[in-house]
Each structure stands twice: as structure tokens, then as C-alpha cells.
Protein backbone atom coordinates (compact mmCIF):
# COMPACT_ATOMS: atom_id res chain seq x y z
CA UNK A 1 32.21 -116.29 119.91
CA UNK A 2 33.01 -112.26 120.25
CA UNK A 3 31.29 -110.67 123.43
CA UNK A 4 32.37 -107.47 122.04
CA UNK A 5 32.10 -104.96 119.04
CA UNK A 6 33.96 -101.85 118.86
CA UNK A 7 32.17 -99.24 116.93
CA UNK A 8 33.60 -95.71 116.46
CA UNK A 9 34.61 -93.30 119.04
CA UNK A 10 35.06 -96.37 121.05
CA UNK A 11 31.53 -96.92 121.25
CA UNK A 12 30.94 -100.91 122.85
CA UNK A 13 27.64 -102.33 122.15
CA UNK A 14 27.58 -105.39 125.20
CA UNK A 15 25.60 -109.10 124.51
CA UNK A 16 26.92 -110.70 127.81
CA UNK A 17 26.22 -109.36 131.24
CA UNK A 18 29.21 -110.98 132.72
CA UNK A 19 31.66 -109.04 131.01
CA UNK A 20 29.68 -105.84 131.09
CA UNK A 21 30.13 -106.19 134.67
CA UNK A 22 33.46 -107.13 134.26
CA UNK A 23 34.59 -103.73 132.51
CA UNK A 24 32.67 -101.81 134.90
CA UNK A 25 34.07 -103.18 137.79
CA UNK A 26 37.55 -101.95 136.41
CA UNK A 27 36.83 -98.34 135.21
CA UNK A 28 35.08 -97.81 138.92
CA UNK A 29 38.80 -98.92 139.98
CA UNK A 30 40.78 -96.79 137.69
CA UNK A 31 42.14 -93.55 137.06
CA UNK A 32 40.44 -90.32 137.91
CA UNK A 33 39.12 -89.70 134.51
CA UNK A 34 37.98 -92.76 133.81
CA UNK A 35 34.35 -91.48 134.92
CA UNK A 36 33.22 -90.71 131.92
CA UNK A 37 33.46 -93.98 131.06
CA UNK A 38 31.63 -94.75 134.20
CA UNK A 39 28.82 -92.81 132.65
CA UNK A 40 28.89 -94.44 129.35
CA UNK A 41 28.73 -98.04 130.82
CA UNK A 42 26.02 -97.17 133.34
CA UNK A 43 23.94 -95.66 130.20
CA UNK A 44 24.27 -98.71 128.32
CA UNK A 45 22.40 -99.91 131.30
CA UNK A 46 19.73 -97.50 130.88
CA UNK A 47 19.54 -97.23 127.20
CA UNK A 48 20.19 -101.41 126.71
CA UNK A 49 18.50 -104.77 127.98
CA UNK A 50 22.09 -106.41 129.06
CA UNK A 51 20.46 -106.15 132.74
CA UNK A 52 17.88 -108.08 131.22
CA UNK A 53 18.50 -111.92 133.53
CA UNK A 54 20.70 -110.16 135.85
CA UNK A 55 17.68 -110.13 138.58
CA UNK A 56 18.13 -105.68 138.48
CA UNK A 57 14.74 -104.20 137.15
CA UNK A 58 17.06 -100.78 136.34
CA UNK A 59 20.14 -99.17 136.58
CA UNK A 60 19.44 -97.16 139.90
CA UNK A 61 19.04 -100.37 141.35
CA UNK A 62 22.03 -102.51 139.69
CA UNK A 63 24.32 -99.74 140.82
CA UNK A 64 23.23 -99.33 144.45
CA UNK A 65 23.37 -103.16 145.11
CA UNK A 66 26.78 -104.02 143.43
CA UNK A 67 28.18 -100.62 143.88
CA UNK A 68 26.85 -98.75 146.24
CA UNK A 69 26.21 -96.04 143.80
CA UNK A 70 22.96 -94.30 144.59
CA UNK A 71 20.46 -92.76 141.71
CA UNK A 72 21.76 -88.88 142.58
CA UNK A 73 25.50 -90.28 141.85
CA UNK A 74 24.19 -92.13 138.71
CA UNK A 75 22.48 -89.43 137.38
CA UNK A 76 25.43 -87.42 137.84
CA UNK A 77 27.99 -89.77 135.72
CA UNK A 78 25.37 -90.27 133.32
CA UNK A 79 25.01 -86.17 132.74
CA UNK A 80 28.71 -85.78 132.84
CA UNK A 81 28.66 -88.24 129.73
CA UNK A 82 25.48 -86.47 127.94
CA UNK A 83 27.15 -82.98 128.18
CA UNK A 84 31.08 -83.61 127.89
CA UNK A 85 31.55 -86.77 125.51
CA UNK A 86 32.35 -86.50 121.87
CA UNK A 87 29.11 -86.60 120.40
CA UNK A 88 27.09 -87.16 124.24
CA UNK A 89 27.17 -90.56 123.68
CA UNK A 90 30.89 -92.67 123.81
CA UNK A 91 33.55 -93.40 126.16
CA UNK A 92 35.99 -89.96 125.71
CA UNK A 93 35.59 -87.02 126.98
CA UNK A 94 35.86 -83.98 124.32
CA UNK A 95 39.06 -82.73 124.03
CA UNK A 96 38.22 -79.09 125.45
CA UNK A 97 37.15 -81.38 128.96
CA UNK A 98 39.86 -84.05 129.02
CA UNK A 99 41.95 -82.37 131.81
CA UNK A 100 39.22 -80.72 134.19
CA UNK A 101 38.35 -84.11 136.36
CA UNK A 102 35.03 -85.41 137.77
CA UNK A 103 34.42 -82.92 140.90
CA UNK A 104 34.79 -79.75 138.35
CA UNK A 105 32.61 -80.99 135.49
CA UNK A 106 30.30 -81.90 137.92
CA UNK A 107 29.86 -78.12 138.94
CA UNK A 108 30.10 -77.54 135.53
CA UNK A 109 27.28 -79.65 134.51
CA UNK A 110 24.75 -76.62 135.54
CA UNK A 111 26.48 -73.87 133.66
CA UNK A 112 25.84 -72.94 130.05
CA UNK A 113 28.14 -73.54 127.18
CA UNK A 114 29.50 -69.93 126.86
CA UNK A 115 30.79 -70.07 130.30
CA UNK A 116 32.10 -73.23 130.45
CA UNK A 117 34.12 -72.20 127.61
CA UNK A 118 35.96 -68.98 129.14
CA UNK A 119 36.84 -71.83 132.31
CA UNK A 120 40.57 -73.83 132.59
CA UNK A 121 41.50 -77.02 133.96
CA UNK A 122 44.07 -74.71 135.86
CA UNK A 123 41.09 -73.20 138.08
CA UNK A 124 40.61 -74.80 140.81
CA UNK A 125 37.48 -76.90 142.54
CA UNK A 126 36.58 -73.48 144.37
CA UNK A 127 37.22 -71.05 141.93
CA UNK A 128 35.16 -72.96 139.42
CA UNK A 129 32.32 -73.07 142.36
CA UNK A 130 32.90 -69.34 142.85
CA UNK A 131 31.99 -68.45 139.08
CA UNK A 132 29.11 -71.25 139.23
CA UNK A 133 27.54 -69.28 142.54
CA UNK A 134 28.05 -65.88 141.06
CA UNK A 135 26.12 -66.82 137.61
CA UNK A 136 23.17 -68.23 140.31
CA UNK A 137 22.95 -65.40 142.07
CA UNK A 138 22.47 -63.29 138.91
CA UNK A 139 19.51 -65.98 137.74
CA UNK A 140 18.00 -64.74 141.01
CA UNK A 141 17.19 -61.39 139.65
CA UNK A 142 13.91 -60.82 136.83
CA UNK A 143 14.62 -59.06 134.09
CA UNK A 144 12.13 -56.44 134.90
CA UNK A 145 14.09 -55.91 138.11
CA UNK A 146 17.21 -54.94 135.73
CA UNK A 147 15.19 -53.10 133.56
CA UNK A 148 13.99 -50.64 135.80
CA UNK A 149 17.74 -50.92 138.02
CA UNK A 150 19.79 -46.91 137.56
CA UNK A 151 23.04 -47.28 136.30
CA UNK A 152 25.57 -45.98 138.95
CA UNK A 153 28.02 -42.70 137.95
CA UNK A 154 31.11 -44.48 137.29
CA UNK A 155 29.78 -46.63 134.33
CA UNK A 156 26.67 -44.26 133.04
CA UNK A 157 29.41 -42.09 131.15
CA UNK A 158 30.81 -45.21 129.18
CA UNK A 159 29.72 -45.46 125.47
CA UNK A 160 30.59 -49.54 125.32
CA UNK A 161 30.10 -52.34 127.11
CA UNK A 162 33.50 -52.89 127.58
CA UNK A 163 34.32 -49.21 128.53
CA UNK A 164 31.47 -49.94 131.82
CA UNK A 165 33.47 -53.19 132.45
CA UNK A 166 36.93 -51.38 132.97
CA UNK A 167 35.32 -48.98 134.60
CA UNK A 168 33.83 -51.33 136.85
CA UNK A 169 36.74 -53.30 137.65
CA UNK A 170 39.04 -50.50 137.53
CA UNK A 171 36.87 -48.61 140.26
CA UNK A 172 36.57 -51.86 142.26
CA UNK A 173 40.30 -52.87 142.66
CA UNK A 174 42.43 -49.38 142.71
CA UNK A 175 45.61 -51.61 142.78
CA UNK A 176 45.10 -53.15 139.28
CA UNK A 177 44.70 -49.63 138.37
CA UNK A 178 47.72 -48.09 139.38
CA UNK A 179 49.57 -51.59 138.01
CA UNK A 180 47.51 -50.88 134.69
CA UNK A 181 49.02 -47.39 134.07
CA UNK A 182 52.35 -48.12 135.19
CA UNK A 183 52.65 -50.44 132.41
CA UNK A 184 50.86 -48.34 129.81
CA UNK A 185 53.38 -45.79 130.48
CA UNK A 186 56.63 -48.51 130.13
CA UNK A 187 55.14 -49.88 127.27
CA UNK A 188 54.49 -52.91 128.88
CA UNK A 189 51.45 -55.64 128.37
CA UNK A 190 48.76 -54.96 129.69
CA UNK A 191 46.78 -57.97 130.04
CA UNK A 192 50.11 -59.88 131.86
CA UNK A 193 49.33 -57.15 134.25
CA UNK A 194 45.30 -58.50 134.53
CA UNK A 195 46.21 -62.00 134.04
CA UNK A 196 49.63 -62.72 135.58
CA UNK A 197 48.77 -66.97 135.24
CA UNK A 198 47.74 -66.06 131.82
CA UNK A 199 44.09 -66.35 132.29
CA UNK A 200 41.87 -64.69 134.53
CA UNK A 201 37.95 -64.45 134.77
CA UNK A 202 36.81 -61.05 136.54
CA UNK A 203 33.04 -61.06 137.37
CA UNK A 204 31.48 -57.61 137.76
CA UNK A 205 27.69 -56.31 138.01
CA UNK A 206 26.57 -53.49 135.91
CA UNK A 207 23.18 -52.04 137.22
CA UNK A 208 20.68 -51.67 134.00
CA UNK A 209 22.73 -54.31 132.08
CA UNK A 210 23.50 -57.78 134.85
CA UNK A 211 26.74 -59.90 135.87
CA UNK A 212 29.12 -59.75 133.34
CA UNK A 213 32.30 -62.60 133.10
CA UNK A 214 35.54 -61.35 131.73
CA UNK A 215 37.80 -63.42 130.38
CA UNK A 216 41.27 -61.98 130.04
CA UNK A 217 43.14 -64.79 128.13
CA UNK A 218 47.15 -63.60 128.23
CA UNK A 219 48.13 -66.51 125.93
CA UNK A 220 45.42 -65.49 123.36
CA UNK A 221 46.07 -62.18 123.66
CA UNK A 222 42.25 -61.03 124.19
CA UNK A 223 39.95 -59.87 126.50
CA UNK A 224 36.41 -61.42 126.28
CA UNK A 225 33.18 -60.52 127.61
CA UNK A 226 29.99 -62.83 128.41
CA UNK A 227 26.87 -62.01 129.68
CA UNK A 228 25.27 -64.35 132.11
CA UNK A 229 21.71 -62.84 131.49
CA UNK A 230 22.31 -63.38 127.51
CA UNK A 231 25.25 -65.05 126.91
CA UNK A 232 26.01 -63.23 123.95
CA UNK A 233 29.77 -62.69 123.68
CA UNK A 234 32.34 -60.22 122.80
CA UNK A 235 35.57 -59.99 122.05
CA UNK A 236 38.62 -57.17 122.26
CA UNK A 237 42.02 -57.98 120.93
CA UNK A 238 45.13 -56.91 122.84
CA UNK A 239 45.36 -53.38 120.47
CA UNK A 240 41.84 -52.17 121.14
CA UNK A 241 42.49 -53.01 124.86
CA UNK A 242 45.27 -51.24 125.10
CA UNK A 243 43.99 -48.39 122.73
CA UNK A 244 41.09 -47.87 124.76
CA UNK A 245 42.62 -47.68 128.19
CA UNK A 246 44.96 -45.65 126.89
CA UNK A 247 41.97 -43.23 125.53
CA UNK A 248 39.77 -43.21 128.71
CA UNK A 249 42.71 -42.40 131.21
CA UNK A 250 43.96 -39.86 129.20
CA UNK A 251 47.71 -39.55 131.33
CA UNK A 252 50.01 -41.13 132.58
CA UNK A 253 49.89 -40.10 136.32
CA UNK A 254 47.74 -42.26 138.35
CA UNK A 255 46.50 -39.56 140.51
CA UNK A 256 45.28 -37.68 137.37
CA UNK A 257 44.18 -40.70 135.12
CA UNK A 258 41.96 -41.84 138.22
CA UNK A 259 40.51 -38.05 138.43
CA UNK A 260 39.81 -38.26 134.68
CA UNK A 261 37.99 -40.89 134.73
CA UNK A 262 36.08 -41.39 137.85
CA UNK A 263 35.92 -36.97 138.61
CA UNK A 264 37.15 -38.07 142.28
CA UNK A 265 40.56 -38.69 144.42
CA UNK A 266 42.87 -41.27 144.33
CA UNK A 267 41.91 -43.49 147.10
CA UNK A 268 44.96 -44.13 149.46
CA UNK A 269 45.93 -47.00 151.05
CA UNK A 270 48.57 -47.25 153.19
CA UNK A 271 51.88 -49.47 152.20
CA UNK A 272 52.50 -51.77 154.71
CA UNK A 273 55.74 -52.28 156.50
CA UNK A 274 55.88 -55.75 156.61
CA UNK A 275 56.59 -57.99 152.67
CA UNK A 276 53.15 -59.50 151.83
CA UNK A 277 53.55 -63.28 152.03
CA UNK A 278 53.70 -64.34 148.48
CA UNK A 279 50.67 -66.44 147.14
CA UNK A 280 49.55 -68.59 144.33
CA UNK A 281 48.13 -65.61 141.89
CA UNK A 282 44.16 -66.80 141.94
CA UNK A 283 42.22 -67.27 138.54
CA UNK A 284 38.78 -66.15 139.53
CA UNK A 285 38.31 -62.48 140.78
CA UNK A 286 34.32 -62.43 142.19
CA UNK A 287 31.99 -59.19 141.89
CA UNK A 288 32.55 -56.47 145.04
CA UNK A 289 29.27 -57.39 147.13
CA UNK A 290 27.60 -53.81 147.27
CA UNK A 291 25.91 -53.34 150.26
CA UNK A 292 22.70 -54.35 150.73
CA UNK A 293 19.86 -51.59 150.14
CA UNK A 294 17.47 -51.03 153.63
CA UNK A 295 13.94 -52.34 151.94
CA UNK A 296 11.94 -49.06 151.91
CA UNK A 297 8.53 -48.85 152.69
CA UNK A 298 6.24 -47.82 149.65
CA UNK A 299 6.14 -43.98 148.85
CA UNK A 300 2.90 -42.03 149.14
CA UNK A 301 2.16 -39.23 147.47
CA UNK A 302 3.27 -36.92 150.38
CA UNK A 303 6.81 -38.12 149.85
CA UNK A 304 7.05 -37.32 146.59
CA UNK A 305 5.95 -34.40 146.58
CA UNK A 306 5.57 -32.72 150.27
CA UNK A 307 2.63 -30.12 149.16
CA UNK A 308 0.25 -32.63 148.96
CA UNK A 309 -0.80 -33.76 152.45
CA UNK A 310 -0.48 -36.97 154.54
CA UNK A 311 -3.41 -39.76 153.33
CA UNK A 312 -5.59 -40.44 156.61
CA UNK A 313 -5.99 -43.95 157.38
CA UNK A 314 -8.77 -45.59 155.61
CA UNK A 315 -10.31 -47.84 158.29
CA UNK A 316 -12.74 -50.70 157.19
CA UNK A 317 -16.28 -50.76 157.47
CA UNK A 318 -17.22 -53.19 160.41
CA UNK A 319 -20.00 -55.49 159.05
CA UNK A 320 -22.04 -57.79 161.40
CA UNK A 321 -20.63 -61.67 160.76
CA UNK A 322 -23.61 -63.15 160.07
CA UNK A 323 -24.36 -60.60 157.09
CA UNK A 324 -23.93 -61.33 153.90
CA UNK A 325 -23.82 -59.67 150.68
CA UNK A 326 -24.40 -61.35 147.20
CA UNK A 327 -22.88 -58.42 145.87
CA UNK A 328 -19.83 -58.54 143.93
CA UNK A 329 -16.93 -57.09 144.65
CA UNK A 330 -16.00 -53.79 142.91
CA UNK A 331 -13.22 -54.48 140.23
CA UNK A 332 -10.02 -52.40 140.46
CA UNK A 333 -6.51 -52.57 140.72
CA UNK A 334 -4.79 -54.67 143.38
CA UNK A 335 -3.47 -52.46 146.08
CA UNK A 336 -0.47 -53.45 148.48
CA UNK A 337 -0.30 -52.64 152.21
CA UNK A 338 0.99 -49.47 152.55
CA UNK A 339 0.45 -48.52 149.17
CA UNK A 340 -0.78 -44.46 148.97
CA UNK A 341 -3.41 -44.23 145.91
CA UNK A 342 -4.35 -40.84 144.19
CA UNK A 343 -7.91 -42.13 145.05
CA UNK A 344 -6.98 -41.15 148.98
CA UNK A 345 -6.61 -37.22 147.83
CA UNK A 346 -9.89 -36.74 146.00
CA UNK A 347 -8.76 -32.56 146.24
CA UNK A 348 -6.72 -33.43 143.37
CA UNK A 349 -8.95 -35.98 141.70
CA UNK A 350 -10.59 -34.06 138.42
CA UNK A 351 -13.56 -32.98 139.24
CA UNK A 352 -16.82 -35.19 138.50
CA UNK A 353 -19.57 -33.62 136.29
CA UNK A 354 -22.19 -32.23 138.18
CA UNK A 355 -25.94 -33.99 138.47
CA UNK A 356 -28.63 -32.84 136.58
CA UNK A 357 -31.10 -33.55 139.04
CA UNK A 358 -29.94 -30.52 141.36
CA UNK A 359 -29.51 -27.33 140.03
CA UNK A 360 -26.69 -25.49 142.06
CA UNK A 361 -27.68 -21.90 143.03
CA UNK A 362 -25.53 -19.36 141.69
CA UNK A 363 -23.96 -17.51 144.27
CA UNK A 364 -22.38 -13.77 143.83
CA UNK A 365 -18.76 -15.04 144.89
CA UNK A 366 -19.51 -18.23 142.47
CA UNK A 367 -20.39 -15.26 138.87
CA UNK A 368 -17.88 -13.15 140.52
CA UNK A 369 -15.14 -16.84 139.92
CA UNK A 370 -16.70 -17.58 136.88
CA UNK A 371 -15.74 -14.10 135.20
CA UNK A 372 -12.24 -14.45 135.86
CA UNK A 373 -10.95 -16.55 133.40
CA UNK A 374 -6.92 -15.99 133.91
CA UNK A 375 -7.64 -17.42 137.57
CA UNK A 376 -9.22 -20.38 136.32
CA UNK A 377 -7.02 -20.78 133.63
CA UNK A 378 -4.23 -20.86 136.61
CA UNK A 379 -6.30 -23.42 138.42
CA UNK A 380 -6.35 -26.03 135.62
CA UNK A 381 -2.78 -25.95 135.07
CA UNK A 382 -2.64 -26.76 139.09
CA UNK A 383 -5.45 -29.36 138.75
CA UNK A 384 -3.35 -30.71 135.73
CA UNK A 385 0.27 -31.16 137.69
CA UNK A 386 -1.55 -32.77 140.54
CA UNK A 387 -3.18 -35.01 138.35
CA UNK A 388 0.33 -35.56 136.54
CA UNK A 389 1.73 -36.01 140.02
CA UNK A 390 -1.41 -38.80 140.71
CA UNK A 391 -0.48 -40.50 137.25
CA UNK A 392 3.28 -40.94 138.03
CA UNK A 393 2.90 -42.47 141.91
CA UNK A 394 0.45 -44.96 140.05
CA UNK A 395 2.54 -45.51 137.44
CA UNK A 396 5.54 -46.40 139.92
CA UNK A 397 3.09 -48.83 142.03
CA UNK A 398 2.43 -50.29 138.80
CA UNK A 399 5.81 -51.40 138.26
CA UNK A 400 6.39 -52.40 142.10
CA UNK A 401 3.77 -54.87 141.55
CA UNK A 402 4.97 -56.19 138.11
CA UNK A 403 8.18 -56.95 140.16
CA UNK A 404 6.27 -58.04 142.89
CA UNK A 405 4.13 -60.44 140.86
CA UNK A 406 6.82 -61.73 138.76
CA UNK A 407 9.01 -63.20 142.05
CA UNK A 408 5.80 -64.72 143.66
CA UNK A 409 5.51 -67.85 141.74
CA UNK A 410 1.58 -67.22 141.20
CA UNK A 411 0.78 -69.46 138.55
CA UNK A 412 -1.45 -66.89 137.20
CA UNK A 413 1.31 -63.99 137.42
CA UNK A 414 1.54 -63.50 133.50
CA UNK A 415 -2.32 -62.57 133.20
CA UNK A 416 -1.89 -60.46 136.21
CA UNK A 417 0.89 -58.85 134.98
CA UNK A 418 -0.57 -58.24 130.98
CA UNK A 419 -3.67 -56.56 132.81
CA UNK A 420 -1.33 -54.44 134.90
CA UNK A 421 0.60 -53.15 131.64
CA UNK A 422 -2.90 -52.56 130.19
CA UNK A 423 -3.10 -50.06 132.77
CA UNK A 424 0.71 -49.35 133.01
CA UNK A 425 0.11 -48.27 129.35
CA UNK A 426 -2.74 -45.78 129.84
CA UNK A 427 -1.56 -44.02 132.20
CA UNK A 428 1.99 -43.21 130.52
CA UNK A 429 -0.31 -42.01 127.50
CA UNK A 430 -2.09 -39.51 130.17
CA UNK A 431 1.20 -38.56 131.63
CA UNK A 432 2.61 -38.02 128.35
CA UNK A 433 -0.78 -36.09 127.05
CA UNK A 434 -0.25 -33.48 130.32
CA UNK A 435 3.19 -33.15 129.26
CA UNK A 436 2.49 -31.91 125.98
CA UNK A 437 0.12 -29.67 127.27
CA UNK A 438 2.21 -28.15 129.43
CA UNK A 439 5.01 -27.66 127.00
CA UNK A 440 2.78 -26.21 124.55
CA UNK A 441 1.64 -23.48 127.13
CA UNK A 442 5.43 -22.84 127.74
């Protein structure tokens, strides 16, 4: 009586426990990649009832008392098998995974498809972990942080994506540089120069657009690009590479081609006396870590714009503890400690209509004011830039707080945050209204 059926892509479907054990008691003994067939078994497992007599209620608890396994480690072969067997569900690995080993493709299990697919079995445990931790630290940042994130001086020139990314990388490692255009000018390759062990993955922030991986692939003769925000993808063949280096330095001369395309010196660096100790050429180059901005206290309106004064310090009303108000409070925008308000400068608030209940008395000075219309004409177009000025600080709070919001986890953040763009929205109409005005009067 067969135990056994094989079914395709080696696919076993088990009817006796005994040798289901049997066969997992060997692959747990075998070679390094025989985990993925660790997986598959333990699924069978999961998915099957051949544990059914066996005195296990699960797999978690078949594999912890036969093999010690516990449920992280099961969960882990098990993924491994999901994600990198031929169709997620047999005993091989696919063919693009067959030479990476457990410990990588278990780093790997976290990462998307389109970067998994610029990664080599030739990159090691840590440079695999390096790329892993520098795609994390991206997922870190909202995309409203990028959004509103100025794009630095040595990539804000660049028409392309892939002009910013040899800008980048260029600006970052002056070395590969000066390699880069001594071969251009021997007629060399270029990308042997970027990828001497034939593949190389540079990852490099661009402020505005996120962490960028760049595969240079020597043996494919390419250079391409994936976003980790995205992961859309491009690609640039060896010509356009080369063309467009070529175009953006503009010479030959290191000196000059660095002038022409960053407008500043030639860093230095001095040549050492001592022969570097030759090492294994590394597969991963990480992002520069740019230092750390100091966190700035909020702006008021005084430090934007030094004519308008200092806000005085609002102190709260002290209110006897065992009063109580059924009044509700007044609705209005969330303020942050710290956080200056055009409401705090009510001399360049608009001014409010006047009461009908008292008539003002009309003073000499007051008919002499009212007659002279060019100096009230100059007054509203005062009145209006401070009111512009009001708009804009409001208008930056705005989007502190949408960032703000969006990185506190409030389960209520997106209704916050739609009310806040209500406002966000107005205001932008009022700054653009004042705007026009004023460029009509120009």
C-alpha cells in the first residue's frame, strides 16, 4: 500500500504520520537549503489532518515538542515557503532564490518584490540587512513630511530622476567621481568603475522625492533605479549612462567637471603615504547620514517678520474649583504649545464693524482722516500685507499639525486632519485673493 503520491512541482500529499515524521526528521538534518522544504512539510501540518492521532492539537505544538522549534521559528519557515517557492506552495525554492540561503531570505521576507529583485546571493548576511534597515528607516517618514521636505542645491538643478541620483552619489563619494571621469576620458566603462564585483546597490535620499536604491548591474550592462516610497522602477542602459554623465560634467578635468556641476571646489583629500590594505570590494553602498536638524521651536509671527511685535503671554483665567460651567467650549482650531496665532496681534486683525447701538462722535482729527483718501488707501494696503502675513503663519501651523497628527497614531487623525485642510484650503484662497490684489495695484 503507497504512503506517498508525488504530484507536480514535487508536491507530497502524506496519509501516514509515521513517515511524515520520518521525512521531516531528515530535511531538519540536511543541507542548508533544505529549509524550504522544512516549510513545506511543517505547512502540510497546518494546512492537513496527518497530526490528526499523533496526540499534537497543532503544528506550533508538534514542532516545539519533537523539535524544539518554537511558533516564531515556524512561522518563519512557513513564510519563507509562502513567498519564495514556485507557486508558494511546493518543496523548491524559485529559481531567482535557490542560492541566497535561509538567514538572507529570512531578512528578505519583509522587503517588497522590487527590491528583492535588484539583491544577489553574492551580498552578504549584512549587506542584505543594511539595504533591509535603510528601506525601514525611509517607511519611518509620512508622505506629507516629503511633500513639504526642500530639495537641497545639488539635485534641485537636475531635470531627471536619474540626473538627482548621480548627483547625489557623485556629491556624496568625490572618489567615485574623479574614478568616473578618468574613465570617461580613456574611453573606459563606466559602470566597471561603479560596480567593480559587477553589481552594486547605492542607496541615496533625495529631499522632496525619498530613498532611492540603485542598482548598477555591470553584467547587464544597466543602471536601475527603485523607489522605496513607490517602487516604481526605471531603467538606463549603459549608452544613456554614459551619454548623460558625459553631458552634465561637461570636461574632462575633474577640477572643472566638479565646478560645473556642483558651482563649488574640488574637495581635497589628502593621499596617504602608506598602500591602503586591499579589501573585498563591498556590494551595498548605504545613504551619507546627514546630520540631524536641532528641532526648532514653533515660529511666531515676530520671527517671520520682525515689524510685528513680540505676542505677550496669554495667562489663563483662574476659576474657583468648585465652579462649574455647563457652557460649551468655544470651537476653533487646535493650537500647540508655543504656537503664535494672528489672533494674539488683534492691531493687525481687520477691523470689526462698528455697533449700531453707539453712535461714535465725530471728532475734527477723525473728518480731517476721513478726507484723505490716498492715506487711507495706503493704510489698507498695510492692513492687507499684515493680514497676508497672519494668513501665511496660519497656513504653516496648519501643516505642522497635519504632520503632527499624522505621526501620533490618533485613531481619529484622518477626520482631524480633513477638517484641518478644510481650513488649510481657505486660507490659501485668502492668501491667494490678497495676492491678486496686490499685483493688480502694481
Amino acid at each position: 500500500m503507497e504512503e506517498i503520491m508525488t504530484q507536480d512541482h514535487n508536491v507530497i500529499t502524506y496519509t501516514d504520520y509515521a513517515t511524515y515524521k520520518h521525512d521531516l526528521d531528515t530535511e531538519l538534518q540536511g543541507a542548508v537549503e533544505k529549509f524550504v522544504r522544512i516549510g513545506y512539510l511543517l505547512k502540510v501540518a497546518q494546512d492537513t489532518g496527518i497530526l490528526a492521532g499523533s496526540g499534537y492539537s497543532n503544528v506550533n505544538e508538534f514542532a516545539m515538542k519533537e523539535y524544539g522549534l518554537d511558533k516564531t521559528q515556524v512561522s518563519r519557515f512557513i513564510r519563507i515557503n509562502d513567498r519564495f517557492s514556485k507557486d508558494g506552495y511546493s518543496m523548491e525554492l524559485k529559481e531567482e532564490y535557490q542560492k541566497f540561503g535561509y538567514a538572507k531570505l529570512s531578512l528578505m521576507l519583509t522587503l517588497p518584490d522590487e527590491i528583492n529583485e535588484i539583491l544577489t546571493p553574492e551580498m552578504s548576511k549584512t549587506e542584505i540587512s543594511t539595504v533591509k534597515e535603510e528601506f525601514e528607516e525611509e517607511q519611518k517618514i509620512s508622505d506629507i513630511e516629503v511633500m513639504i521636505e526642500q530639495e537641497t542645491e545639488t539635485t534641485k538643478t537636475a531635470e531627471t530622476i536619474f540626473e538627482k541620483v548621480i548627483l547625489n552619489i557623485f556629491h556624496d563619494e568625490p572618489q567615485l567621481f574623479k574614478d568616473v571621469i578618468n574613465t570617461l576620458k580613456n574611453g573606459q566603462d563606466v559602470l566597471e568603475i561603479m560596480a567593480p564585483a559587477d553589481m552594486k546597490v547605492y542607496m541615496t535620499r533625495i529631499p522632496g522625492i525619498g530613498k532611492l536604491a540603485v542598482s548598477v548591474n555591470n553584467l547587464k550592462k544597466m543602471i536601475e533605479i527603485v523607489s522605496t516610497r513607490s517602487m516604481e522602477k526605471e531603467q538606463i542602459m549603459q549608452e544613456e549612462v554614459t551619454e548623460t554623465i558625459r553631458n552634465m560634467t561637461g570636461s574632462f578635468d575633474v577640477k572643472s567637471a566638479w565646478e560645473n556641476m556642483f558651482h563649488e571646489n574640488f574637495p581635497e583629500t589628502e593621499k596617504s603615504k602608506v598602500a591602503p590594505v586591499q579589501r573585498k570590494e563591498s556590494h551595498v553602498q548605504p545613504s551619507k547620514k546627514k546630520p540631524e536638524p536641532v528641532k526648532e521651536t514653533p515660529k511666531t509671527l515676530h520671527d517671520i517678520e520682525p515689524d510685528i511685535p513680540e505676542p505677550s503671554p496669554i495667562e489663563p483665567e483662574e476659576q474657583p474649583e468648585d465652579i462649574k460651567t455647563d457652557e460649551p467650549e468655544a470651537a476653533g482650531e487646535q493650537q500647540l504649545p508655543g504656537q503664535d496665532s494672528i489672533e494674539n496681534h488683534p492691531e493687525y486683525m481687520p477691523d470689526e464693524p462698528e455697533k449700531e447701538e453707539k453712535e461714535p462722535e465725530i471728532t475734527e482729527n477723525e473728518t480731517k482722516s476721513t478726507g484723505n483718501i490716498t492715506e487711507n488707501a495706503e493704510n489698507s494696503m498695510t492692513d492687507n500685507k499684515n493680514i497676508n502675513k497672519g494668513y501665511k503663519s496660519a497656513i504653516t501651523n496648519n501643516l505642522n499639525t497635519l504632520q503632527n497628527l499624522w505621526n501620533s497614531g490618533d485613531p481619529h487623525r484622518i477626520e482631524k486632519m480633513i477638517s484641518i485642510l478644510d481650513d488649510l484650503h481657505w486660507r490659501l484662497r485668502k492668501v491667494e485673493e490678497i495676492e491678486e490684489t496686490e499685483n493688480e495695484e502694481d
